[in-house]
Protein backbone atom coordinates (compact mmCIF):
# COMPACT_ATOMS: atom_id res chain seq x y z
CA UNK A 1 8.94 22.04 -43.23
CA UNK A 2 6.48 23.49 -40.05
CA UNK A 3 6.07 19.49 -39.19
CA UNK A 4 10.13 19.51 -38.75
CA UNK A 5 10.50 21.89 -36.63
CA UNK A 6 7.57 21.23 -34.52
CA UNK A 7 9.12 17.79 -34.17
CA UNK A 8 12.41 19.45 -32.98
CA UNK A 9 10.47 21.81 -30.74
CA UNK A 10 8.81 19.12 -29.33
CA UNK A 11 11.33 16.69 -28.44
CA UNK A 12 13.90 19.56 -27.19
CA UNK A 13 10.51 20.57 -24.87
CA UNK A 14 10.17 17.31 -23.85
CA UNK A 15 14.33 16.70 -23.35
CA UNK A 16 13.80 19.89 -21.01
CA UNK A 17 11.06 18.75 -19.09
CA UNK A 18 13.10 15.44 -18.47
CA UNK A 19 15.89 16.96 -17.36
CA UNK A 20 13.91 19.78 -15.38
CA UNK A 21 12.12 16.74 -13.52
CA UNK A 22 15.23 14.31 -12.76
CA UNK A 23 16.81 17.80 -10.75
CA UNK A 24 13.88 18.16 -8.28
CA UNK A 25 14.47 16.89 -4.87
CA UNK A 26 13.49 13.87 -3.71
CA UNK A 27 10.24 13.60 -1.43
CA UNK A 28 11.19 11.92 2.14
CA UNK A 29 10.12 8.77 2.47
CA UNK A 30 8.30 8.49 5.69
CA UNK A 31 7.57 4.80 7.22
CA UNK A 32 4.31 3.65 6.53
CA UNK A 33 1.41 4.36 9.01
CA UNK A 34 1.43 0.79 10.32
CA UNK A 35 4.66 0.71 11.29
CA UNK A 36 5.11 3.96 13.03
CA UNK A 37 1.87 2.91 15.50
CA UNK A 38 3.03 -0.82 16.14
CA UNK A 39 5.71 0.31 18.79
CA UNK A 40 5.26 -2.97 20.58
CA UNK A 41 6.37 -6.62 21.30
CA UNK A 42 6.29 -9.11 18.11
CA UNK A 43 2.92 -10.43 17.67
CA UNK A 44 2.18 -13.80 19.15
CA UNK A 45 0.42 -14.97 16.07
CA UNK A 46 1.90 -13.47 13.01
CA UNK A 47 5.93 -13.17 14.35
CA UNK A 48 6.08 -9.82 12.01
CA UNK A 49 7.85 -6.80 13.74
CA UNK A 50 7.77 -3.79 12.17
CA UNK A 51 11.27 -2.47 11.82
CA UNK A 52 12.83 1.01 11.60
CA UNK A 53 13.24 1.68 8.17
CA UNK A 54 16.80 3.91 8.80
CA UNK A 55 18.16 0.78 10.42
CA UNK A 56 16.34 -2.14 9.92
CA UNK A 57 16.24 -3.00 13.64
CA UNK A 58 12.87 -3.97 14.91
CA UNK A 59 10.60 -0.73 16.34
CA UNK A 60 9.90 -1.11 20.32
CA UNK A 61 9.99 1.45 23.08
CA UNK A 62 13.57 0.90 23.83
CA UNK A 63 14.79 1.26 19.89
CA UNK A 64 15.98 4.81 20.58
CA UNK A 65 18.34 3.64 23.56
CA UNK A 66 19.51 0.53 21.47
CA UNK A 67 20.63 3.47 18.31
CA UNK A 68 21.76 6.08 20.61
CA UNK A 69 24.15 3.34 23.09
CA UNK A 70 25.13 0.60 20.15
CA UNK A 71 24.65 2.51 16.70
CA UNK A 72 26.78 5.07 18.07
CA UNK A 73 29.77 3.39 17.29
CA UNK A 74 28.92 0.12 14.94
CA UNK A 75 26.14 -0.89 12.29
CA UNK A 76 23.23 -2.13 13.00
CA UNK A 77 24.06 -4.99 10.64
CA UNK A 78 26.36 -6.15 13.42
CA UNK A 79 23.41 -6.33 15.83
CA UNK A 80 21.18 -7.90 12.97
CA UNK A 81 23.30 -10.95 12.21
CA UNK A 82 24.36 -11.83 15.81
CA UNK A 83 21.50 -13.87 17.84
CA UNK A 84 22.70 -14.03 21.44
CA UNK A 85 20.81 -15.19 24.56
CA UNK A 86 21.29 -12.49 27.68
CA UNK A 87 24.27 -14.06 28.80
CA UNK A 88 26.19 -13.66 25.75
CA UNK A 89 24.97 -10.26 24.78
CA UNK A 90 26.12 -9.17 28.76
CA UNK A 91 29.44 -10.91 27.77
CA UNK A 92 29.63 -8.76 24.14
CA UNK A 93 28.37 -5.60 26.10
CA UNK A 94 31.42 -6.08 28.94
CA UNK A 95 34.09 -7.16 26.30
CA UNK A 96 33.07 -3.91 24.60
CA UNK A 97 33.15 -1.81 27.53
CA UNK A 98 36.70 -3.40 28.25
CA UNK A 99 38.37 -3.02 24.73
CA UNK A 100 36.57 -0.94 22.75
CA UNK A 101 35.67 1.80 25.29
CA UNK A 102 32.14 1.79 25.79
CA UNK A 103 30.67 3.67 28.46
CA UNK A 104 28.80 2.27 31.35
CA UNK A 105 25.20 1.79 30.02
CA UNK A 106 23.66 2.17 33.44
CA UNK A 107 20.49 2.06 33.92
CA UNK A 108 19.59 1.70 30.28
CA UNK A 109 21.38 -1.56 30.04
CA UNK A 110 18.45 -3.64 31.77
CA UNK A 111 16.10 -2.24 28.60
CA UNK A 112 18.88 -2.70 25.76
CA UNK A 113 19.09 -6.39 27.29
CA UNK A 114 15.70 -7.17 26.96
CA UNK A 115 15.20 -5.67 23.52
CA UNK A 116 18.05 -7.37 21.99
CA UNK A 117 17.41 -10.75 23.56
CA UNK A 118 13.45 -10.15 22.74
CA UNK A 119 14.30 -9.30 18.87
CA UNK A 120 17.63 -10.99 18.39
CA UNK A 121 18.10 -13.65 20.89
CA UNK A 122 18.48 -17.40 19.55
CA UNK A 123 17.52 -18.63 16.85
CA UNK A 124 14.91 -21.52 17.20
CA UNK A 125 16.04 -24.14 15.94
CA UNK A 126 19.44 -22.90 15.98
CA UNK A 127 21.13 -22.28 12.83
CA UNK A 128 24.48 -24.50 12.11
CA UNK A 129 25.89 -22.85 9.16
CA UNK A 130 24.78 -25.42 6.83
CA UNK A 131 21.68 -25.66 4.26
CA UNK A 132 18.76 -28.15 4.41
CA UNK A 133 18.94 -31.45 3.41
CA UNK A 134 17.75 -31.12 -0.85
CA UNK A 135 14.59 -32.53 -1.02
CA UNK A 136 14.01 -35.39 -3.51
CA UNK A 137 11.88 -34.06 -6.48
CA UNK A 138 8.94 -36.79 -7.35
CA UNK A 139 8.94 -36.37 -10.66
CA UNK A 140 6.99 -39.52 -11.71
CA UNK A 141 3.42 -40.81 -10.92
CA UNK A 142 3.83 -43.33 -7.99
CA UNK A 143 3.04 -46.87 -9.09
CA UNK A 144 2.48 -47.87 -5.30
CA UNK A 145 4.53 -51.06 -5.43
């Protein structure tokens, strides 16, 4: 009889301390190390940026004018799939200004410019829409003939 009601004390001790855990705050999740030093170009030799982990946009000096100008009114998803040269973000940038009533970026709009056309200007080679060719398996040995 004591072994059935330690059992019950037991699991209801446990089902508390479950429950008592799964209510207690979250810990912030801070970026890692790496990524909060590397505020810099893309690295000539490994291509990896280190990206903001709130927006996924790549970190650089000029990140907080990019999120405080563009993020203000749109995602950063919008930014992330679109892969303008200068002349075509200047053309989305005055088109905004136009319809959507963005303000003048002033003398930001030289740095926004060059981070977006650094980060996400065209894509090399430039992407059509359309998958790769499929690649023919070789599932048999070759006989050479």
């Amino acid at each position: 009889m004591i072994t059935k009601h330690a059992l019950l004390l037991c699991s209801l001790c446990l089902w508390w301390l479950c429950a008592w855990v799964a209510q207690q705050p979250g810990s912030a999740k801070k970026a890692p190390l790496e990524a909060q030093k590397s505020i810099s170009a893309p690295s000539a030799t490994t291509g990896v940026v280190a990206v903001d982990p709130e927006s996924g946009l790549a970190l650089d000096k000029s990140l907080m004018l990019v999120k405080g100008n563009c993020l203000a009114c749109h995602s950063s998803k919008l930014i992330l799939q679109s892969h303008f040269d200068r002349e075509k973000w200047v053309e989305r940038i005055r088109w905004m200004q136009r319809t959507q009533k963005l303000w003048d970026l002033g003398d930001a709009e030289p740095a926004i410019l060059t981070y977006l056309t650094t980060y996400y200007g065209p894509l090399h080679p430039p992407f059509d829409g359309r998958r790769l060719p499929l690649q023919t398996p070789v599932w048999h040995k070759q006989t050479g003939r």
